[in-house]
N, C-alpha and C. Protein backbone atom coordinates (compact mmCIF):
# COMPACT_ATOMS: atom_id res chain seq x y z
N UNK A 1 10.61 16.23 -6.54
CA UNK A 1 9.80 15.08 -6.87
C UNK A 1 10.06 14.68 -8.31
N UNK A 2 10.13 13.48 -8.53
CA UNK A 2 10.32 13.06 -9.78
C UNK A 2 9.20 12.22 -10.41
N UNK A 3 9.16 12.04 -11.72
CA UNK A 3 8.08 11.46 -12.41
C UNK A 3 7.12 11.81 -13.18
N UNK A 4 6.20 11.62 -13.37
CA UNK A 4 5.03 11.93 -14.40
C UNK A 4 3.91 12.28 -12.98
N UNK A 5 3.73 13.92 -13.25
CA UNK A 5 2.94 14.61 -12.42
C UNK A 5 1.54 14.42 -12.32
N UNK A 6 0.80 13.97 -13.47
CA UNK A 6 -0.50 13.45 -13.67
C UNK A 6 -0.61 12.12 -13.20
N UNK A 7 0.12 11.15 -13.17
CA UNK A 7 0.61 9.84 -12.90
C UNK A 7 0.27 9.69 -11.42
N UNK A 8 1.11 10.87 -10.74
CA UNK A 8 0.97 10.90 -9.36
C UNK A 8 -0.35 11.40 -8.92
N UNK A 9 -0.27 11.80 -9.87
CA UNK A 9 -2.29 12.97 -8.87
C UNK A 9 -2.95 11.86 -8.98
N UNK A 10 -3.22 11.08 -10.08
CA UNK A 10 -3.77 9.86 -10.28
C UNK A 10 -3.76 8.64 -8.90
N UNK A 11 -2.63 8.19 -8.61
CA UNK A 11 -2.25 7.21 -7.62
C UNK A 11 -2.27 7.85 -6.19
N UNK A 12 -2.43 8.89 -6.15
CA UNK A 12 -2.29 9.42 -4.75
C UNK A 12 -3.54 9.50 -3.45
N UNK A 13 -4.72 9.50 -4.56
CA UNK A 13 -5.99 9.49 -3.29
C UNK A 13 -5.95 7.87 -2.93
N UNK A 14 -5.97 6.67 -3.53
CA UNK A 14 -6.23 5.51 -2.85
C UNK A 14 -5.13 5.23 -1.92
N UNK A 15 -3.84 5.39 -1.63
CA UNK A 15 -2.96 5.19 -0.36
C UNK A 15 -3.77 5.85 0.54
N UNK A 16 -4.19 7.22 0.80
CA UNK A 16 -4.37 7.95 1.15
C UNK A 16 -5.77 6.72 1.95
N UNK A 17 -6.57 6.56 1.27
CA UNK A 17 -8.00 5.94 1.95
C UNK A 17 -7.52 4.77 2.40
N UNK A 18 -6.81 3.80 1.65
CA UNK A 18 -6.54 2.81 2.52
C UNK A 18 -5.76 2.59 3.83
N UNK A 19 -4.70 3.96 3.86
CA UNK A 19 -3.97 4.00 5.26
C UNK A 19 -5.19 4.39 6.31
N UNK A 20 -6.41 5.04 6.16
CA UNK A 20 -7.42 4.94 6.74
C UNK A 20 -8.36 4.23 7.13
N UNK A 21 -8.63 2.94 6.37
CA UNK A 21 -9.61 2.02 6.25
C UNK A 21 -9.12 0.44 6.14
N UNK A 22 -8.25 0.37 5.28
CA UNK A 22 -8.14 -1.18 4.89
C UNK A 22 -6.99 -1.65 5.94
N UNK A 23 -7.50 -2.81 6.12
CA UNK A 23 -6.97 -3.52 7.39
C UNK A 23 -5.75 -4.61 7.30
N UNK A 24 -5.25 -4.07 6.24
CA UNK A 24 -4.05 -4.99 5.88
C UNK A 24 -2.83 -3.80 5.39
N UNK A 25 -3.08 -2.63 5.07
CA UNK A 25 -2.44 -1.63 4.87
C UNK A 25 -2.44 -0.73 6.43
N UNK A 26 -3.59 -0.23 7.05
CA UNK A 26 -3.30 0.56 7.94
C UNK A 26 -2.21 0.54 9.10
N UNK A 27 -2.12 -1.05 9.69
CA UNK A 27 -0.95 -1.87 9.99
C UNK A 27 0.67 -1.16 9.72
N UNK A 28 0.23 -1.37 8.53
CA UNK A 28 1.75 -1.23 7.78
C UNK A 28 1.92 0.07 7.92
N UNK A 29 1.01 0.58 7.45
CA UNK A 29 1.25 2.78 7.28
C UNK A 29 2.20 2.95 8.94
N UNK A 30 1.38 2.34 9.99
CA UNK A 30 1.72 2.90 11.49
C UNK A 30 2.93 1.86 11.49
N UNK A 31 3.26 0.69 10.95
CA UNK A 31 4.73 0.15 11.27
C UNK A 31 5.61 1.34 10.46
N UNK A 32 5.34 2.02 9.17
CA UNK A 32 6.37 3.10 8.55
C UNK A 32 6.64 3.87 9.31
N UNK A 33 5.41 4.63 9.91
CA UNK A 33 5.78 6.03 10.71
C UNK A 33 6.32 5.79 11.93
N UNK A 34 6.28 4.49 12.84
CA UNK A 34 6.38 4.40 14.27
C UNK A 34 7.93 4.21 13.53
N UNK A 35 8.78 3.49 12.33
CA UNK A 35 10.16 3.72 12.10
C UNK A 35 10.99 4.81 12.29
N UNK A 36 9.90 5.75 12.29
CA UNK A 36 10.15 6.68 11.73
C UNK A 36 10.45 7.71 9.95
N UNK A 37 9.98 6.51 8.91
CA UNK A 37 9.32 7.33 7.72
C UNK A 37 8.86 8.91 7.94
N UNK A 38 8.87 9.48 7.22
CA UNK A 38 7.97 11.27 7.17
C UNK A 38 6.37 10.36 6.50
N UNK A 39 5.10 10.79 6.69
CA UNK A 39 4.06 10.43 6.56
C UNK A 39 3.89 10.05 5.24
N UNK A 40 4.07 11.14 4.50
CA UNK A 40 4.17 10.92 2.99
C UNK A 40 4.69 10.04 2.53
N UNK A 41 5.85 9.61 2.82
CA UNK A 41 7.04 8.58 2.67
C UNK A 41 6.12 7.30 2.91
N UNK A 42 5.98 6.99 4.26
CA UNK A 42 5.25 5.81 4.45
C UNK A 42 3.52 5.68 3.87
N UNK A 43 2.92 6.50 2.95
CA UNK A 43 1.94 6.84 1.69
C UNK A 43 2.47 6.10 0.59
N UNK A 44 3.76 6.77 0.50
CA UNK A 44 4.45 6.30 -0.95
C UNK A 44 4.69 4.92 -0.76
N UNK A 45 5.35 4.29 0.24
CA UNK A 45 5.04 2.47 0.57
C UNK A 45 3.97 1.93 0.57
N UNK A 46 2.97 2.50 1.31
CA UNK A 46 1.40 2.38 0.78
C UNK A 46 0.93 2.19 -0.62
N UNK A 47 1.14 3.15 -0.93
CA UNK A 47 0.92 2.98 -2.74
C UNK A 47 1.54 1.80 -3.38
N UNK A 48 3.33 2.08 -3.18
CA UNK A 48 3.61 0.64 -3.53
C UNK A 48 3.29 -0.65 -3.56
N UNK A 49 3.07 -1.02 -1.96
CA UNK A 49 2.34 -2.45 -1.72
C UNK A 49 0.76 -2.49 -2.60
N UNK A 50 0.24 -1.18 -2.81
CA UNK A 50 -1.33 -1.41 -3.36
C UNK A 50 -0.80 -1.96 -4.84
N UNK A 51 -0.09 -1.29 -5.31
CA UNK A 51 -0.03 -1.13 -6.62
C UNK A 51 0.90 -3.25 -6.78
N UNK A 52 1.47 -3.26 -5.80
CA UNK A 52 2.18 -4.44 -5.93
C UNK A 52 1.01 -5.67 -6.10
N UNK A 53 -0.30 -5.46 -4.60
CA UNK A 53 -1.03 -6.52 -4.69
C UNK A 53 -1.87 -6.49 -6.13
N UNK A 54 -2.01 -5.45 -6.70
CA UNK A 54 -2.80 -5.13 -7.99
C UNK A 54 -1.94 -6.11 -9.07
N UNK A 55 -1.14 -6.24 -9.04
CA UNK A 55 0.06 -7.12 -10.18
C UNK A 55 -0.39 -7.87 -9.80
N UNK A 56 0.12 -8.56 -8.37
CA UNK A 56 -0.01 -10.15 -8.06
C UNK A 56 -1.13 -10.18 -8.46
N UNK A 57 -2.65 -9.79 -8.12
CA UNK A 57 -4.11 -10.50 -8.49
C UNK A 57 -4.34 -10.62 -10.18
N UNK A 58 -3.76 -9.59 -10.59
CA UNK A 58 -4.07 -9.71 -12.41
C UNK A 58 -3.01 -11.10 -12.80
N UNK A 59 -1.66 -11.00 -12.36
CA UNK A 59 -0.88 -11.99 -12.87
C UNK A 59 -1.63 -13.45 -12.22
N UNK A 60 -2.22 -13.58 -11.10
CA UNK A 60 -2.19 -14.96 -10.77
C UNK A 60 -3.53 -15.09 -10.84
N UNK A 61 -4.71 -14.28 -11.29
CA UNK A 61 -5.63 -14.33 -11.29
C UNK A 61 -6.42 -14.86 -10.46
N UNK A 62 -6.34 -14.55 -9.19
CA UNK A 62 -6.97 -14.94 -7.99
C UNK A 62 -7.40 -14.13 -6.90
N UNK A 63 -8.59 -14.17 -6.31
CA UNK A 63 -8.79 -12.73 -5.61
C UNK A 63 -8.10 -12.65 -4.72
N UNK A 64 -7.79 -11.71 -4.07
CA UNK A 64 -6.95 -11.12 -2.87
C UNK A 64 -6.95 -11.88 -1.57
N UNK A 65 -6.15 -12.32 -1.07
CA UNK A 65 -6.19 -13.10 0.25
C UNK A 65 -5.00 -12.68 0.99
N UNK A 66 -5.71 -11.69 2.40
CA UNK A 66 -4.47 -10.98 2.99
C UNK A 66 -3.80 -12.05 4.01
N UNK A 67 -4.01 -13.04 4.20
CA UNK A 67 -3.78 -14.31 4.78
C UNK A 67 -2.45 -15.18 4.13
N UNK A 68 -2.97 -14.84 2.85
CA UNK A 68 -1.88 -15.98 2.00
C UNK A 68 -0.40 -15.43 2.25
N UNK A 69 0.17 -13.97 2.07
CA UNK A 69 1.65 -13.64 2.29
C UNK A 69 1.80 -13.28 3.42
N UNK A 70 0.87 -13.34 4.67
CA UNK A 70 1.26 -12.83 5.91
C UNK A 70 2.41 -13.70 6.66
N UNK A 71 3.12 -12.87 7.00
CA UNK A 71 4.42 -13.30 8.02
C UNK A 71 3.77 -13.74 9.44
N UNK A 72 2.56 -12.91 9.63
CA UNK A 72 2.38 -13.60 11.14
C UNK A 72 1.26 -14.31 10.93
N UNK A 73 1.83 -14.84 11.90
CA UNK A 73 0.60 -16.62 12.25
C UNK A 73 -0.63 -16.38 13.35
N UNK A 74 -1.56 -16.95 12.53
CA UNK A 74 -2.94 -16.49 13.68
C UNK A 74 -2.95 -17.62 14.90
């Protein structure tokens, strides 16, 4: 594993709850693993996308709308 070890202990419980709960991530966690990702792996994409929508809302200053980048159409 590479990186800053405190860094990670830090970022690691919220993937963890949202692959459980939030309804715009849990989706995604089960599209990683049904790829076949190792669990953790598709966590660590988890984290990414969290940490990604966290940029977009500070940079564009607008609250979260899981609607606005969705690929599929309601």
């Amino acid at each position: 594993m590479a990186g800053n070890t405190r860094l990670r202990t830090i970022l690691n419980p919220p993937p963890m709850n949202a692959v459980r709960f939030d309804p715009v991530l849990k989706p995604f966690d089960a599209r990683q693993v049904a790829a076949g990702k190792p669990k953790m792996a598709a966590v660590g994409a988890c984290l990414r996308k969290l940490l990604m929508i966290a940029y977009g809302v500070l940079k564009s200053r607008t609250p979260f709308d899981p609607a606005k980048g969705s690929k599929i159409t309601p």
